[in-house]
PDB file of N, CA and C in Angstrom:
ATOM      1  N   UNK A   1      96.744  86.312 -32.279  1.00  0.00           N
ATOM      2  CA  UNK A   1      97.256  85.365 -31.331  1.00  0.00           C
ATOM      3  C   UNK A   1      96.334  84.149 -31.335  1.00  0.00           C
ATOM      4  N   UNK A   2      97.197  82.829 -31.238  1.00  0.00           N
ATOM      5  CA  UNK A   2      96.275  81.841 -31.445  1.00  0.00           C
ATOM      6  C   UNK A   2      96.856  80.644 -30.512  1.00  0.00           C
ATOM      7  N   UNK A   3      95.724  79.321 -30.100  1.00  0.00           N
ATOM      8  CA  UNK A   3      96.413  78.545 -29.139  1.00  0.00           C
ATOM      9  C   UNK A   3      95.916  77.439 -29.233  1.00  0.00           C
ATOM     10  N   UNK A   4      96.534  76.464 -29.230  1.00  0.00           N
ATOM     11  CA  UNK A   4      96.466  75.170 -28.976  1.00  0.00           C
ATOM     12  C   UNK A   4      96.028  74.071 -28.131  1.00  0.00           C
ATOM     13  N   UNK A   5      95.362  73.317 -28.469  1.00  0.00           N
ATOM     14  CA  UNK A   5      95.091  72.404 -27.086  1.00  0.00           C
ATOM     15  C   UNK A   5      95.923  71.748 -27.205  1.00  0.00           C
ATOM     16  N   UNK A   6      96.632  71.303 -25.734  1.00  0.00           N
ATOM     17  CA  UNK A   6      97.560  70.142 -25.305  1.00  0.00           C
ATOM     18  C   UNK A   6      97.328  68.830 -25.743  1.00  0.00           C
ATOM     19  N   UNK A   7      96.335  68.617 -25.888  1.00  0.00           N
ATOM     20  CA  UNK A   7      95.709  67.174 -26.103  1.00  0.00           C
ATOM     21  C   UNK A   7      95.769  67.046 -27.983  1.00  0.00           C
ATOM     22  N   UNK A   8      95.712  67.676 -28.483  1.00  0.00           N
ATOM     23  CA  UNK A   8      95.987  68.184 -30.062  1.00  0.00           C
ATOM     24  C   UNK A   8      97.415  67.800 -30.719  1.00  0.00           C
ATOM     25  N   UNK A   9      98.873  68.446 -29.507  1.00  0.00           N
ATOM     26  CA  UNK A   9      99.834  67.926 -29.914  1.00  0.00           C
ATOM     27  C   UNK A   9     100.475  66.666 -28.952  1.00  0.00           C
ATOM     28  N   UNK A  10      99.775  66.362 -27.952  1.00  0.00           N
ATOM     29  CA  UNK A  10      99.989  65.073 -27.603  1.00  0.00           C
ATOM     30  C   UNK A  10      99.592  63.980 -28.180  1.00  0.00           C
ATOM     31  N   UNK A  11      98.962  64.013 -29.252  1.00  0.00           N
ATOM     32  CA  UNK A  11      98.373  63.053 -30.073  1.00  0.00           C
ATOM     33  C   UNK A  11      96.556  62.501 -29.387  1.00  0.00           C
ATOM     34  N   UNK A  12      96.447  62.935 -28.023  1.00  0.00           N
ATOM     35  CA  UNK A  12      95.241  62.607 -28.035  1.00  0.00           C
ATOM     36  C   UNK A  12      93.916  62.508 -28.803  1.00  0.00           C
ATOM     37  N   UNK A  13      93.551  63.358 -29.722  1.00  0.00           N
ATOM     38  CA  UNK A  13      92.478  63.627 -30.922  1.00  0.00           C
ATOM     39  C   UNK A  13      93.251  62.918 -32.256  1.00  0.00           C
ATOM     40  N   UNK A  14      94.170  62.124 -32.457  1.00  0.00           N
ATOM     41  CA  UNK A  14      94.521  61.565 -33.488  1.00  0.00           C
ATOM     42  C   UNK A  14      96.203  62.181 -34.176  1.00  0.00           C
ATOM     43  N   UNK A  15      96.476  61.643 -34.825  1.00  0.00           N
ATOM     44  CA  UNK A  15      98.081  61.796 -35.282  1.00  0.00           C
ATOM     45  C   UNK A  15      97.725  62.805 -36.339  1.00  0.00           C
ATOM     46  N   UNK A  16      96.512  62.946 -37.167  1.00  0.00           N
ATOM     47  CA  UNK A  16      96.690  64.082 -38.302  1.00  0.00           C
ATOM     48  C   UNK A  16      96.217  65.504 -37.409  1.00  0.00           C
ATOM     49  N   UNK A  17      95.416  65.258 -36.064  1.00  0.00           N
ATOM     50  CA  UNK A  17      95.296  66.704 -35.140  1.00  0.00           C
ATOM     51  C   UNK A  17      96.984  67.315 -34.992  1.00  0.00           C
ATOM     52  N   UNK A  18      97.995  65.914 -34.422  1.00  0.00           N
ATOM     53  CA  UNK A  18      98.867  66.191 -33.710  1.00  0.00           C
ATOM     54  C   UNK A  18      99.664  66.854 -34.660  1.00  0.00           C
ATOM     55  N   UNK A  19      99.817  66.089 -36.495  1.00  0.00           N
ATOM     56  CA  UNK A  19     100.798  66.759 -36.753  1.00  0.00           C
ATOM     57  C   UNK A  19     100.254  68.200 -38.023  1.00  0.00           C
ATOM     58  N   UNK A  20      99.035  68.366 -37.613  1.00  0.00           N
ATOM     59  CA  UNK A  20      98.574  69.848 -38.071  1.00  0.00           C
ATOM     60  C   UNK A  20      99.107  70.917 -36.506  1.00  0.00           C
ATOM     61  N   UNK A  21      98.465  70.822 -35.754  1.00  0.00           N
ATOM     62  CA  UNK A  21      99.092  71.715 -34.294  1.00  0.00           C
ATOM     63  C   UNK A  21     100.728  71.693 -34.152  1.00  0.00           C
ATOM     64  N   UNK A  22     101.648  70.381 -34.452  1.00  0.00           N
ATOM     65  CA  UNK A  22     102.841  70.933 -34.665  1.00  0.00           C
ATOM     66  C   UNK A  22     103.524  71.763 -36.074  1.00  0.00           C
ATOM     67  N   UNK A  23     102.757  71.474 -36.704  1.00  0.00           N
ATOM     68  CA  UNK A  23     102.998  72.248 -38.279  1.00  0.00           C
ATOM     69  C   UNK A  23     102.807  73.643 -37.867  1.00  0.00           C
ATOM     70  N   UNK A  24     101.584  74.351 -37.586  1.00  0.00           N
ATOM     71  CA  UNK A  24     100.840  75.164 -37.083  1.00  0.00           C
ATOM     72  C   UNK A  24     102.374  75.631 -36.309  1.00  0.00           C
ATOM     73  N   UNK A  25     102.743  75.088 -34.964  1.00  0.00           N
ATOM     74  CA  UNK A  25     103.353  75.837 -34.250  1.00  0.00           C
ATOM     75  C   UNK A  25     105.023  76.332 -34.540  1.00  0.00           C
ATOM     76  N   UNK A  26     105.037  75.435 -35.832  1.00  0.00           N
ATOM     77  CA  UNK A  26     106.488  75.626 -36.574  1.00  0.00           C
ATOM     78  C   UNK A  26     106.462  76.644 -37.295  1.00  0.00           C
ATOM     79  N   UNK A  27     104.904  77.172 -38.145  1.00  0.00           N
ATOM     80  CA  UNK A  27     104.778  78.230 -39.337  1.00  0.00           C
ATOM     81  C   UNK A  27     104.831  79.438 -38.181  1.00  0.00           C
ATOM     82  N   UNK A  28     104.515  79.337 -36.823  1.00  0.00           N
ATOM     83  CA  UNK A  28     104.180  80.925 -35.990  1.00  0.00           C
ATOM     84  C   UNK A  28     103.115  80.918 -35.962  1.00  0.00           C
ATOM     85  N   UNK A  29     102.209  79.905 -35.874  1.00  0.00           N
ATOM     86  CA  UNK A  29     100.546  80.410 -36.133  1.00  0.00           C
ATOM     87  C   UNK A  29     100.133  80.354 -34.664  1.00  0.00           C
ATOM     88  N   UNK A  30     100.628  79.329 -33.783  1.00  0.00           N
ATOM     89  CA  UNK A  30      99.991  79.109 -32.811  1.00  0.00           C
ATOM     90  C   UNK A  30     101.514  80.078 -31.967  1.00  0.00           C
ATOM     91  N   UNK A  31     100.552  80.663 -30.294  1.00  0.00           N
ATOM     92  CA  UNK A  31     101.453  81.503 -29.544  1.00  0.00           C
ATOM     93  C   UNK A  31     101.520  80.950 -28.050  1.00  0.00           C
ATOM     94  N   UNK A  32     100.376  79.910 -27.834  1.00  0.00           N
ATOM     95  CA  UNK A  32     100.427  79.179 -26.357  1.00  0.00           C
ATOM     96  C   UNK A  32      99.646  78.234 -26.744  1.00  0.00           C
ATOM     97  N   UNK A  33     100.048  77.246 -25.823  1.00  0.00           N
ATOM     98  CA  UNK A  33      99.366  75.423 -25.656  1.00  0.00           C
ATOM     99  C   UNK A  33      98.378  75.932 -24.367  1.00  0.00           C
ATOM    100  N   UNK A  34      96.830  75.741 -24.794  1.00  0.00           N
ATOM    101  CA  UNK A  34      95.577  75.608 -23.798  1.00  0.00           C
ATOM    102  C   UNK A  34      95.733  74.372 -23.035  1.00  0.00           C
ATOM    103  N   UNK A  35      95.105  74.144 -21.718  1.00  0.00           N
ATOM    104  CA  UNK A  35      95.133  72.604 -21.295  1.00  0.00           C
ATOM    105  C   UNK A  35      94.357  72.244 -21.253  1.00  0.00           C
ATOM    106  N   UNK A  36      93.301  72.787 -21.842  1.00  0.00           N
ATOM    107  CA  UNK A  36      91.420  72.429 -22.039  1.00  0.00           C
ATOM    108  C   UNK A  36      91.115  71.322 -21.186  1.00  0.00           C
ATOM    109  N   UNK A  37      91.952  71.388 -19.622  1.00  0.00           N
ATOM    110  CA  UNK A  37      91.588  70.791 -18.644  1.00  0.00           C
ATOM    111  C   UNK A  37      89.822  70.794 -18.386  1.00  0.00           C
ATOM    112  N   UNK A  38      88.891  70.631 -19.214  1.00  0.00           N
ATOM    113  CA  UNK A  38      87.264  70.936 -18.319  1.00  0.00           C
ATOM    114  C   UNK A  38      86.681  69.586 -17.723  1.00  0.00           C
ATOM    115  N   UNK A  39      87.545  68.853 -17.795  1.00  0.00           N
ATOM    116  CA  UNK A  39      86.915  67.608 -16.705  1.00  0.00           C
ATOM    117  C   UNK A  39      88.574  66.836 -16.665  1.00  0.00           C
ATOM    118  N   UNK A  40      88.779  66.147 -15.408  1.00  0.00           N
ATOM    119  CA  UNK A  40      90.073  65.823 -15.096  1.00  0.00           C
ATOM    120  C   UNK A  40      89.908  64.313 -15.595  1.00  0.00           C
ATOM    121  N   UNK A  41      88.927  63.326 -15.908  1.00  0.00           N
ATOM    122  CA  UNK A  41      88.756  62.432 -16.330  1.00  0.00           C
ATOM    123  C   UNK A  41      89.317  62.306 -18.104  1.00  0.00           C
ATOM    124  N   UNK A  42      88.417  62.934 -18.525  1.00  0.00           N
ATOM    125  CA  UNK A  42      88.304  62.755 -20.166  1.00  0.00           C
ATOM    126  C   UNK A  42      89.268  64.005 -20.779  1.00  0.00           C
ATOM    127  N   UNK A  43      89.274  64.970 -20.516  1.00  0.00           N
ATOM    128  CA  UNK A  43      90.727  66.111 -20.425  1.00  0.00           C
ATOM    129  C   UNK A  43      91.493  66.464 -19.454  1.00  0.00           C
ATOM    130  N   UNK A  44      92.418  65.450 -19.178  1.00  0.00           N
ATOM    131  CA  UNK A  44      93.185  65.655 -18.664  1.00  0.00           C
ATOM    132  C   UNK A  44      94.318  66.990 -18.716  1.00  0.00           C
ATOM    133  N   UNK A  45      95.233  67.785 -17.736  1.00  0.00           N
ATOM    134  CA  UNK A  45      95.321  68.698 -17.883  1.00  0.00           C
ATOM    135  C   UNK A  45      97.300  68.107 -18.237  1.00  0.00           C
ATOM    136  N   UNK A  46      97.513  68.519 -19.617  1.00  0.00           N
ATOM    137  CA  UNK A  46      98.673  67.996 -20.148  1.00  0.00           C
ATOM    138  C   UNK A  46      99.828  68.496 -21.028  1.00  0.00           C
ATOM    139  N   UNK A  47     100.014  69.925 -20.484  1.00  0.00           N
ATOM    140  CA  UNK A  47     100.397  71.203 -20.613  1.00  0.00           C
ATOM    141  C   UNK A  47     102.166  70.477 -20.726  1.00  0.00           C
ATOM    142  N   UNK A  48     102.284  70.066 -19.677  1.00  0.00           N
ATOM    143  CA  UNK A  48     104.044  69.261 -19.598  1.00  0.00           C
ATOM    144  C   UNK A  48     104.121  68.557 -20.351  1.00  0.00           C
ATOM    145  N   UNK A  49     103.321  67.448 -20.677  1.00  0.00           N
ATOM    146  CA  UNK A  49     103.605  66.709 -21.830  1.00  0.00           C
ATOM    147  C   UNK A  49     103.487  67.002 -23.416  1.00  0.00           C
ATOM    148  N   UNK A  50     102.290  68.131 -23.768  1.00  0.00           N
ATOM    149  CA  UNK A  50     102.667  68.697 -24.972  1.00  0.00           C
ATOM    150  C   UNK A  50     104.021  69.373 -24.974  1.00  0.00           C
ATOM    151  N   UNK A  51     104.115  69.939 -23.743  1.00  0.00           N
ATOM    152  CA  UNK A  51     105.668  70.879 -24.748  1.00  0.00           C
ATOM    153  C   UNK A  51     106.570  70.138 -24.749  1.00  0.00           C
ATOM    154  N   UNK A  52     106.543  69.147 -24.110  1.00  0.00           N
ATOM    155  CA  UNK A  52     107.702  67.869 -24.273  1.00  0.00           C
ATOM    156  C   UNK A  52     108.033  67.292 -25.808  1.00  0.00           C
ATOM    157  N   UNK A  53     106.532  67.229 -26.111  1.00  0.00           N
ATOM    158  CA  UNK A  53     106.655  66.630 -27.515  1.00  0.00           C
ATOM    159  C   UNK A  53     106.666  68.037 -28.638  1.00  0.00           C
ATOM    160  N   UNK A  54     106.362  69.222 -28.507  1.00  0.00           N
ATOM    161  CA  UNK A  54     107.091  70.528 -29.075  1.00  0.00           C
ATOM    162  C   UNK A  54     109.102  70.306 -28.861  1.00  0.00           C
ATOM    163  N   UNK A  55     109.154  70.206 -28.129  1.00  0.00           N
ATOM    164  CA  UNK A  55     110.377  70.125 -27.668  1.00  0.00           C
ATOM    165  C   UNK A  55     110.975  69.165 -28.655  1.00  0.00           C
ATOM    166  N   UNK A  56     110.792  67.688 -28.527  1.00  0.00           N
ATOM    167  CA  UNK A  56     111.541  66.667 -28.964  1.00  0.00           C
ATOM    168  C   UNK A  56     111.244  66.642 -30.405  1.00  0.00           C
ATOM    169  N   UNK A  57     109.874  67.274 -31.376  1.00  0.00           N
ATOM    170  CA  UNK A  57     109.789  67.021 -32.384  1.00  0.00           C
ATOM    171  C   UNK A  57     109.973  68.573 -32.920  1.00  0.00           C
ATOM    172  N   UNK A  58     110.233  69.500 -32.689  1.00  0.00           N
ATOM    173  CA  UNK A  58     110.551  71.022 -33.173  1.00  0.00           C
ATOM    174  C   UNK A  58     111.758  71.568 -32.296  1.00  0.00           C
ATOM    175  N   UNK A  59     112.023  71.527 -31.499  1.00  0.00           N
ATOM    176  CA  UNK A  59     113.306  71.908 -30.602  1.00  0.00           C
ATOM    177  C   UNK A  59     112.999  72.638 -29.434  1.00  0.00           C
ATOM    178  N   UNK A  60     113.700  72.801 -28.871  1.00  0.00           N
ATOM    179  CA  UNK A  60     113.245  73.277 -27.052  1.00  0.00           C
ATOM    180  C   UNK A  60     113.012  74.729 -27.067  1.00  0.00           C
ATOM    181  N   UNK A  61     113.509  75.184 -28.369  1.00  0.00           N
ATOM    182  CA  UNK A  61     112.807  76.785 -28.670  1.00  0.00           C
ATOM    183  C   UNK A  61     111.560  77.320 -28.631  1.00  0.00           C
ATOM    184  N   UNK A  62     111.074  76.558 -29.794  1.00  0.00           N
ATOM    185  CA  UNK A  62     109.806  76.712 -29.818  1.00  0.00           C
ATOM    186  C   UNK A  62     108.711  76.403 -28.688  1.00  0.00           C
ATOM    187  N   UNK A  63     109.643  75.596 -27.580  1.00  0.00           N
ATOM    188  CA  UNK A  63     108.252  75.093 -26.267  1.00  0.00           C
ATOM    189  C   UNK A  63     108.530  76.233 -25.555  1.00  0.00           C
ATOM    190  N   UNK A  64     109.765  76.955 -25.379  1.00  0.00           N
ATOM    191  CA  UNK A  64     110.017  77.622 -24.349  1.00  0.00           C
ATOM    192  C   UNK A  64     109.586  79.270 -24.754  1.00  0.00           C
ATOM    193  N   UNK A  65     109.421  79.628 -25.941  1.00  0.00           N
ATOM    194  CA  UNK A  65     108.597  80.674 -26.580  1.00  0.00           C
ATOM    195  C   UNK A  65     107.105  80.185 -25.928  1.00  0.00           C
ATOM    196  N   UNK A  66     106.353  79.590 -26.276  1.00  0.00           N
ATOM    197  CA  UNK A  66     105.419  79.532 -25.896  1.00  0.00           C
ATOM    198  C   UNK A  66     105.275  79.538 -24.689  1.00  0.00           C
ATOM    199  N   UNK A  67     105.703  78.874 -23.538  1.00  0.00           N
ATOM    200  CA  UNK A  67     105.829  79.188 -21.991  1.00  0.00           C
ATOM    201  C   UNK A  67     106.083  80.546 -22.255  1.00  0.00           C
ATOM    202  N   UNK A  68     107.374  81.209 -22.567  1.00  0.00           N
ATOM    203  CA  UNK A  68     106.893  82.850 -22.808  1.00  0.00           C
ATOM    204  C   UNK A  68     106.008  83.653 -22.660  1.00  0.00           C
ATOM    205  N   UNK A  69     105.390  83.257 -23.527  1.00  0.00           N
ATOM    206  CA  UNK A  69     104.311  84.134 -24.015  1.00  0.00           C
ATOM    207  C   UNK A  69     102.950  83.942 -23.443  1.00  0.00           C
ATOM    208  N   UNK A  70     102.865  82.623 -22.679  1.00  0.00           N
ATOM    209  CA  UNK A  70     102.088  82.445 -21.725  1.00  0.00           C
ATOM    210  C   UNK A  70     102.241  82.795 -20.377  1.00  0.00           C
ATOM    211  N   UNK A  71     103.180  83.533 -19.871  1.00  0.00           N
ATOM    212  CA  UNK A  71     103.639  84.072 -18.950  1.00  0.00           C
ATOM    213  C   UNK A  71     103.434  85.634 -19.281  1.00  0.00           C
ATOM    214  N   UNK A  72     104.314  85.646 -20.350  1.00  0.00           N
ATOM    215  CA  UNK A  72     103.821  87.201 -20.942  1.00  0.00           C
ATOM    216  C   UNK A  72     101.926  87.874 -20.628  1.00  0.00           C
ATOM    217  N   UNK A  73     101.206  86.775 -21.018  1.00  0.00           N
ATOM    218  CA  UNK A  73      99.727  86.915 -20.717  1.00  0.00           C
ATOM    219  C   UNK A  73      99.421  86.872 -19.487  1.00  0.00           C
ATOM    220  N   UNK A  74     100.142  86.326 -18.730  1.00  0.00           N
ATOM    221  CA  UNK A  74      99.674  86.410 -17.568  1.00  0.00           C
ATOM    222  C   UNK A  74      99.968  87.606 -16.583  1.00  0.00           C
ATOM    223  N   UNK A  75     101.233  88.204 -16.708  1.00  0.00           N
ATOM    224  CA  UNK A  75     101.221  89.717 -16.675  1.00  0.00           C
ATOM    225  C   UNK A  75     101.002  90.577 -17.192  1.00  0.00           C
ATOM    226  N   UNK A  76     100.094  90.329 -18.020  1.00  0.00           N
ATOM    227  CA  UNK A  76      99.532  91.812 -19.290  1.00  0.00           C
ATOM    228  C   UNK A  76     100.224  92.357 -20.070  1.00  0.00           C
ATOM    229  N   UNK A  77     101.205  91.457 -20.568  1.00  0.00           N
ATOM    230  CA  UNK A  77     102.537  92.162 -21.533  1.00  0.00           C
ATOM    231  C   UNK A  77     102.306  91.655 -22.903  1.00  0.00           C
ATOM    232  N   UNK A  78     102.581  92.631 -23.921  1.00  0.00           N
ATOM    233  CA  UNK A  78     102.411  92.294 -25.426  1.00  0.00           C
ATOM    234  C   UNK A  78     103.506  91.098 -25.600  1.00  0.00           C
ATOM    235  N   UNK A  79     102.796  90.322 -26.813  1.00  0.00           N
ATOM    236  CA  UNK A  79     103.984  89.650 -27.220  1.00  0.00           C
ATOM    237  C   UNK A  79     104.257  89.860 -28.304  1.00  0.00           C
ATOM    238  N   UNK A  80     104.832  89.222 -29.223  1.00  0.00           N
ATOM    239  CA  UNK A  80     105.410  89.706 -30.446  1.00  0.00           C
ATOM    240  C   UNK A  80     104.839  88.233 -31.337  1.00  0.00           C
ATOM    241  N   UNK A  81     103.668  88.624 -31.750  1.00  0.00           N
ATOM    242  CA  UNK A  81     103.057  87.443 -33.164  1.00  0.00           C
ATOM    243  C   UNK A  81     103.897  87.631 -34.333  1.00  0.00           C
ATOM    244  N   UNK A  82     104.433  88.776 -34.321  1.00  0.00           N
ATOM    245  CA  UNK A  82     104.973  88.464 -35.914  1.00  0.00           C
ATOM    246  C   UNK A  82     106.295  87.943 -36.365  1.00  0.00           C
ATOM    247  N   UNK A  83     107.129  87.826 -34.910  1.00  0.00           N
ATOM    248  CA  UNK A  83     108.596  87.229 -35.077  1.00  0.00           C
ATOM    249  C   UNK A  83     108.513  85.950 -35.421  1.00  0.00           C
ATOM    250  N   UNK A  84     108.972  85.586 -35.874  1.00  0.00           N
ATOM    251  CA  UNK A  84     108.933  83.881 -36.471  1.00  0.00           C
ATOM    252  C   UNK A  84     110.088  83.687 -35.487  1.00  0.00           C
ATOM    253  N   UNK A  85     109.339  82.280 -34.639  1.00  0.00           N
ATOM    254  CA  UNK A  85     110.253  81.306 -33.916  1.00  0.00           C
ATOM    255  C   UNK A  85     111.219  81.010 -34.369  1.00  0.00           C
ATOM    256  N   UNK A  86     111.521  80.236 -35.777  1.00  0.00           N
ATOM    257  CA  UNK A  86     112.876  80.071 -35.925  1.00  0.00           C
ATOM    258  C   UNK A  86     113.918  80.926 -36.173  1.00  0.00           C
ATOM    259  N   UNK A  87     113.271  82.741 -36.275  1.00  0.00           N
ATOM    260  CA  UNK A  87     114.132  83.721 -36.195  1.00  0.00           C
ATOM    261  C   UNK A  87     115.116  83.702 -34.475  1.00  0.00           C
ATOM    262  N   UNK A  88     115.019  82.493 -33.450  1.00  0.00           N
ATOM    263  CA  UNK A  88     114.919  83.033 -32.491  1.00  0.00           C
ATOM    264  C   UNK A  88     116.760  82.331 -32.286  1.00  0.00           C
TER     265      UNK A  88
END
């Protein structure tokens, strides 16, 4: 299981971060967007706006798997790494 910072596919760290983390989340590699919120100044916490741009540049599948499975973690439930998203 692997995860992403928000700021990665929002383009914040640069356009070749953004479009390795959406590549990444198209192959199945990545399973949740982090909000590596650790200061509200300089990381901002931008969890809505990455999956927005999952959404508009991969399809609303793939954002809403990941909300999944970040929910899934949050009640202690397995998820399934090996299904490929676009199996979905």
């Amino acid at each position: 299981m692997a995860q992403v910072t928000a700021g990665s596919i929002t383009g914040d760290f640069g356009d070749t971060l953004q479009e390795i983390g959406l590549k990444m989340v198209e192959d199945d590699l990545i399973h949740i967007v982090a909000s590596d919120a650790h200061d509200a100044d300089y990381r901002p916490f931008k969890l809505k706006e990455a999956l927005d741009v999952i959404a508009d540049k991969l399809g609303s599948e793939y954002a809403d798997t990941l909300v999944d499975n970040a929910e899934k973690i949050f009640r202690d439930e397995k998820i399934d790494t090996k299904k490929s998203i676009k199996d979905i």
